[in-house]
N, C-alpha and C. Protein backbone atom coordinates (compact mmCIF):
# COMPACT_ATOMS: atom_id res chain seq x y z
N UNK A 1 9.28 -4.65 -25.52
CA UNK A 1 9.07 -4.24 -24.14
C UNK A 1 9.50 -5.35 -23.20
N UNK A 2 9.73 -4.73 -22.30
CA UNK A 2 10.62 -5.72 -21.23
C UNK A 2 9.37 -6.27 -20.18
N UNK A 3 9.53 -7.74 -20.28
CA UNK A 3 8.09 -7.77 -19.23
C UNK A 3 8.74 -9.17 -18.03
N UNK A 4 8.12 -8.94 -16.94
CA UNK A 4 8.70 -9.33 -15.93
C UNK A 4 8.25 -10.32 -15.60
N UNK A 5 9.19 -11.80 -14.92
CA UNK A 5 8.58 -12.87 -14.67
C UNK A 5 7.26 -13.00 -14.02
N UNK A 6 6.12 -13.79 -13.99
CA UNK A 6 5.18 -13.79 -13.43
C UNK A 6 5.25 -14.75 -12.19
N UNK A 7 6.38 -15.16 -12.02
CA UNK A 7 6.84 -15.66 -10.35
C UNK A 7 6.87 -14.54 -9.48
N UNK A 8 7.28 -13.73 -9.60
CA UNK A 8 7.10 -11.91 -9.08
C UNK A 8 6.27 -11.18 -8.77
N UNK A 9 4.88 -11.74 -9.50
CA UNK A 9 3.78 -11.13 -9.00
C UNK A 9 3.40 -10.76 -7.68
N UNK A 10 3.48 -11.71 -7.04
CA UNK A 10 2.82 -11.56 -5.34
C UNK A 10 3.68 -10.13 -5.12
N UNK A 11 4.75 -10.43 -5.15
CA UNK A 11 5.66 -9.13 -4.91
C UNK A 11 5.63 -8.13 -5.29
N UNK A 12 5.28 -7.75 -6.94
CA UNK A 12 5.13 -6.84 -7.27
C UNK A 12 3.47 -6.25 -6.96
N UNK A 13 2.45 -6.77 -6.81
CA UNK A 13 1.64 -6.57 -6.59
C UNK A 13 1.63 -5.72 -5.09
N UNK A 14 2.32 -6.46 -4.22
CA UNK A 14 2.29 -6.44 -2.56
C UNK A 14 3.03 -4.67 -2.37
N UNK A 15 3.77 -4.29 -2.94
CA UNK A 15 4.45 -2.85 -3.53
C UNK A 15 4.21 -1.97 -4.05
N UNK A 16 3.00 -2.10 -5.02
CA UNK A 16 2.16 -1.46 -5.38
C UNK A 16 1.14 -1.10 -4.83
N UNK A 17 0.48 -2.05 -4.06
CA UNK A 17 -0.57 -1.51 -2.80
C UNK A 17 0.07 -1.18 -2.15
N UNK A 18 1.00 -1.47 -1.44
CA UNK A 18 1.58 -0.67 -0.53
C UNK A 18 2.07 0.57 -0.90
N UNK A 19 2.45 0.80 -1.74
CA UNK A 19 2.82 2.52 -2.04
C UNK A 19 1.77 3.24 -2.70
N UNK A 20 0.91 2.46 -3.31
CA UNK A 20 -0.65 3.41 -3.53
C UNK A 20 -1.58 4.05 -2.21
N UNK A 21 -1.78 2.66 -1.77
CA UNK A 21 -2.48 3.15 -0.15
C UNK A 21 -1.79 3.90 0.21
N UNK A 22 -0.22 3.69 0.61
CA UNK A 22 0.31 4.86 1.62
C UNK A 22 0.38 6.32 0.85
N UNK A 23 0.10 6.48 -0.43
CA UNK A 23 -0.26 8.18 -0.61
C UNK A 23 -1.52 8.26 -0.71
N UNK A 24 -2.41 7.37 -0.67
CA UNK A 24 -3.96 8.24 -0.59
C UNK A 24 -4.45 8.06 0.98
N UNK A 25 -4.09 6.70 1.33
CA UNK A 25 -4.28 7.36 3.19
C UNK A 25 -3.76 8.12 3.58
N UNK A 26 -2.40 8.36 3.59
CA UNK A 26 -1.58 9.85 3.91
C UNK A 26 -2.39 10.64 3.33
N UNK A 27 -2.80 11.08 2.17
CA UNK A 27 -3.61 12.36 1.51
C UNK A 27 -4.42 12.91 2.80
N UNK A 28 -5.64 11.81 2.31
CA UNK A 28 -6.70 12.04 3.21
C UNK A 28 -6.55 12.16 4.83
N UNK A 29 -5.40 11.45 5.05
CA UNK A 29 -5.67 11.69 6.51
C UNK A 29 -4.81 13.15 6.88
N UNK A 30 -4.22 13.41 6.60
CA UNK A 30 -3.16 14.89 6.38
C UNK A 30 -4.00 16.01 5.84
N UNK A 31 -5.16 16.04 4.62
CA UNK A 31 -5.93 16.73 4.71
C UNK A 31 -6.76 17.07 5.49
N UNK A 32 -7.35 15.54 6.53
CA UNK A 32 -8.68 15.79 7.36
C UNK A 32 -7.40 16.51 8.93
N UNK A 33 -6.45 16.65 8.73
CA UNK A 33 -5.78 16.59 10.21
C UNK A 33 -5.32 18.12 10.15
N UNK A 34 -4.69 18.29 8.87
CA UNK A 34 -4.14 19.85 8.36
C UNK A 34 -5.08 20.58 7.76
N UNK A 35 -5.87 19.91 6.85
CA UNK A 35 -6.66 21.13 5.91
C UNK A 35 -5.88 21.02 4.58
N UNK A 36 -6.44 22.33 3.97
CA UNK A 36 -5.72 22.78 3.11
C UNK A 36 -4.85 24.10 3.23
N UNK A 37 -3.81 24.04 3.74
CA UNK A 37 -3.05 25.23 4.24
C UNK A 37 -2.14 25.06 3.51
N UNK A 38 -1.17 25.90 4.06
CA UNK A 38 0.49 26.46 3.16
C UNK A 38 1.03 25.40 3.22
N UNK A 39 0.70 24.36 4.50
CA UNK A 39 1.88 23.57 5.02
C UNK A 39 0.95 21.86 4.71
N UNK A 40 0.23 21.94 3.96
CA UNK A 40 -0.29 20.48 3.61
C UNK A 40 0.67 19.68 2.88
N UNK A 41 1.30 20.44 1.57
CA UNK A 41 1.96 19.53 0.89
C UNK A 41 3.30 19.62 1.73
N UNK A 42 3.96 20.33 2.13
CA UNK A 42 4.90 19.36 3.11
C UNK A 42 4.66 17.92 3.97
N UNK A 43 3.40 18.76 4.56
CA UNK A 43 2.88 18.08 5.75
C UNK A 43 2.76 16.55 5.37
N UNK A 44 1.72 16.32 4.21
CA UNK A 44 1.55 15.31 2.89
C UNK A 44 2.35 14.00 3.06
N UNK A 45 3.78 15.45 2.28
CA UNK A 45 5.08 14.40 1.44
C UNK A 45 5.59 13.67 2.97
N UNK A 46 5.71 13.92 3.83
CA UNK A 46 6.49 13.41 5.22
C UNK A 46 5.75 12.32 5.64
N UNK A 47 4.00 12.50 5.68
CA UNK A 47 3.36 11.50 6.19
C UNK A 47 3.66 10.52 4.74
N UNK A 48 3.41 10.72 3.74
CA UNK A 48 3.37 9.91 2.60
C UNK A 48 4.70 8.51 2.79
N UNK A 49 5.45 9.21 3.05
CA UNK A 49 7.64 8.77 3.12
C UNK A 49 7.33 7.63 3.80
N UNK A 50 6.37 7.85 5.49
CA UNK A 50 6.18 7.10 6.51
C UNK A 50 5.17 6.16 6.24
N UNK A 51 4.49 6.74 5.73
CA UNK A 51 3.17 5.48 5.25
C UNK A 51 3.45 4.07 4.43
N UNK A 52 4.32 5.14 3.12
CA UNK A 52 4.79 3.89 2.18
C UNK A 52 6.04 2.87 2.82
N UNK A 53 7.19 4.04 4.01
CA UNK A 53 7.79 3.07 4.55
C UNK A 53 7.04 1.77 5.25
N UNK A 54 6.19 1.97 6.01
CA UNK A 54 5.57 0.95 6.47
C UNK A 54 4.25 0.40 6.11
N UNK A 55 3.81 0.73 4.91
CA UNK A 55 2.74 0.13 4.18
C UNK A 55 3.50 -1.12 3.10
N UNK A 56 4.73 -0.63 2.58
CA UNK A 56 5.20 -2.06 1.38
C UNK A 56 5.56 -3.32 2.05
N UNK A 57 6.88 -3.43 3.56
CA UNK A 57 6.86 -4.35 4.58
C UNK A 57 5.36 -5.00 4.80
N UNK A 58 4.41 -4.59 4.86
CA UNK A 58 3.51 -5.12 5.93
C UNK A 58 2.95 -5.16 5.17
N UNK A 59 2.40 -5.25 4.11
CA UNK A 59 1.79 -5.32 2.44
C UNK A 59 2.69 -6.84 2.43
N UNK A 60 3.74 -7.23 2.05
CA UNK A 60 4.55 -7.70 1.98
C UNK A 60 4.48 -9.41 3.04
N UNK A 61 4.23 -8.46 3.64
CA UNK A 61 3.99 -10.12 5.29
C UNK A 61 2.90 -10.36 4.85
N UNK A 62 1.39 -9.31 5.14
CA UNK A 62 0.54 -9.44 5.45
C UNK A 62 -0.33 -10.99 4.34
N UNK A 63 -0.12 -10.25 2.87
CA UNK A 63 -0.55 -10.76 1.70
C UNK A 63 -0.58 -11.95 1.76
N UNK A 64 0.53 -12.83 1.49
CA UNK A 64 0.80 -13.80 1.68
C UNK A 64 -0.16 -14.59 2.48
N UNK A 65 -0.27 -14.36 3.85
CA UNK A 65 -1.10 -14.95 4.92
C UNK A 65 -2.58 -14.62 4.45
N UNK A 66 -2.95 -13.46 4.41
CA UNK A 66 -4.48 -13.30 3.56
C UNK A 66 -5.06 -14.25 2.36
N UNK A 67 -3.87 -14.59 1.64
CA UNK A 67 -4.20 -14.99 0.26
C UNK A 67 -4.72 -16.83 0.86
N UNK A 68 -3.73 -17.16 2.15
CA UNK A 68 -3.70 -18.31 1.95
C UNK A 68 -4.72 -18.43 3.22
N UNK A 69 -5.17 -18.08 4.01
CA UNK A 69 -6.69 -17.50 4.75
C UNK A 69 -7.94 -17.85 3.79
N UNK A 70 -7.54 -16.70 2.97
CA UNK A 70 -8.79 -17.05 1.93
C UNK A 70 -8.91 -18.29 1.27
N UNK A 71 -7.75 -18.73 0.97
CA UNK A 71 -7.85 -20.11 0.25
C UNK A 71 -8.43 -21.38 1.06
N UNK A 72 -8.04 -20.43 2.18
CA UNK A 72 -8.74 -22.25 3.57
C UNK A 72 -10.39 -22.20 3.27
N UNK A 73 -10.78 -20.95 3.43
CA UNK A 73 -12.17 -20.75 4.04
C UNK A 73 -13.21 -20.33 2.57
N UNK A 74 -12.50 -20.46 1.44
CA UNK A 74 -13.58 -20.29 0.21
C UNK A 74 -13.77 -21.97 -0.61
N UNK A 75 -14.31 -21.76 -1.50
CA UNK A 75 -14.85 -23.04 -1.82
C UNK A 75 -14.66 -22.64 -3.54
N UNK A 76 -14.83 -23.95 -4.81
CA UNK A 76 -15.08 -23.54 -6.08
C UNK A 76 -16.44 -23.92 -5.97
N UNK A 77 -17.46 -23.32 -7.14
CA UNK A 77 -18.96 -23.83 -7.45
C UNK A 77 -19.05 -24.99 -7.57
């Protein structure tokens, strides 16, 4: 099996939340906005396209700065 450098992580990680979140916030928010009608799973896949477009970018910036946020302001035992 082919396994991928672990220099890559941040990245691959940052892509994966970002395209997970953007189909279950799209879900939910497309369900609470549409329902369940004829036109949800269209409705869905379009918000989904837009979500993940701008959920992996900003997943992407954001991380980075969070990770190193947290690192200022936590402590070891």
């Amino acid at each position: 099996m082919y396994k991928i450098k672990r220099r890559y992580l941040p990245v691959i990680i940052s892509v994966t939340m970002g395209f997970f979140m953007g189909l279950i916030m799209s879900f939910v928010m497309t369900l609470i906005y549409v329902g369940l009608t004829r036109v949800f799973f269209m409705a869905w896949l379009k918000s989904a396209m837009l979500s993940i477009a701008v959920g992996i970018p900003v997943a992407l910036l954001v991380g980075p700065l969070v990770i190193r946020v947290l690192q200022n302001i936590t402590v070891d035992e």
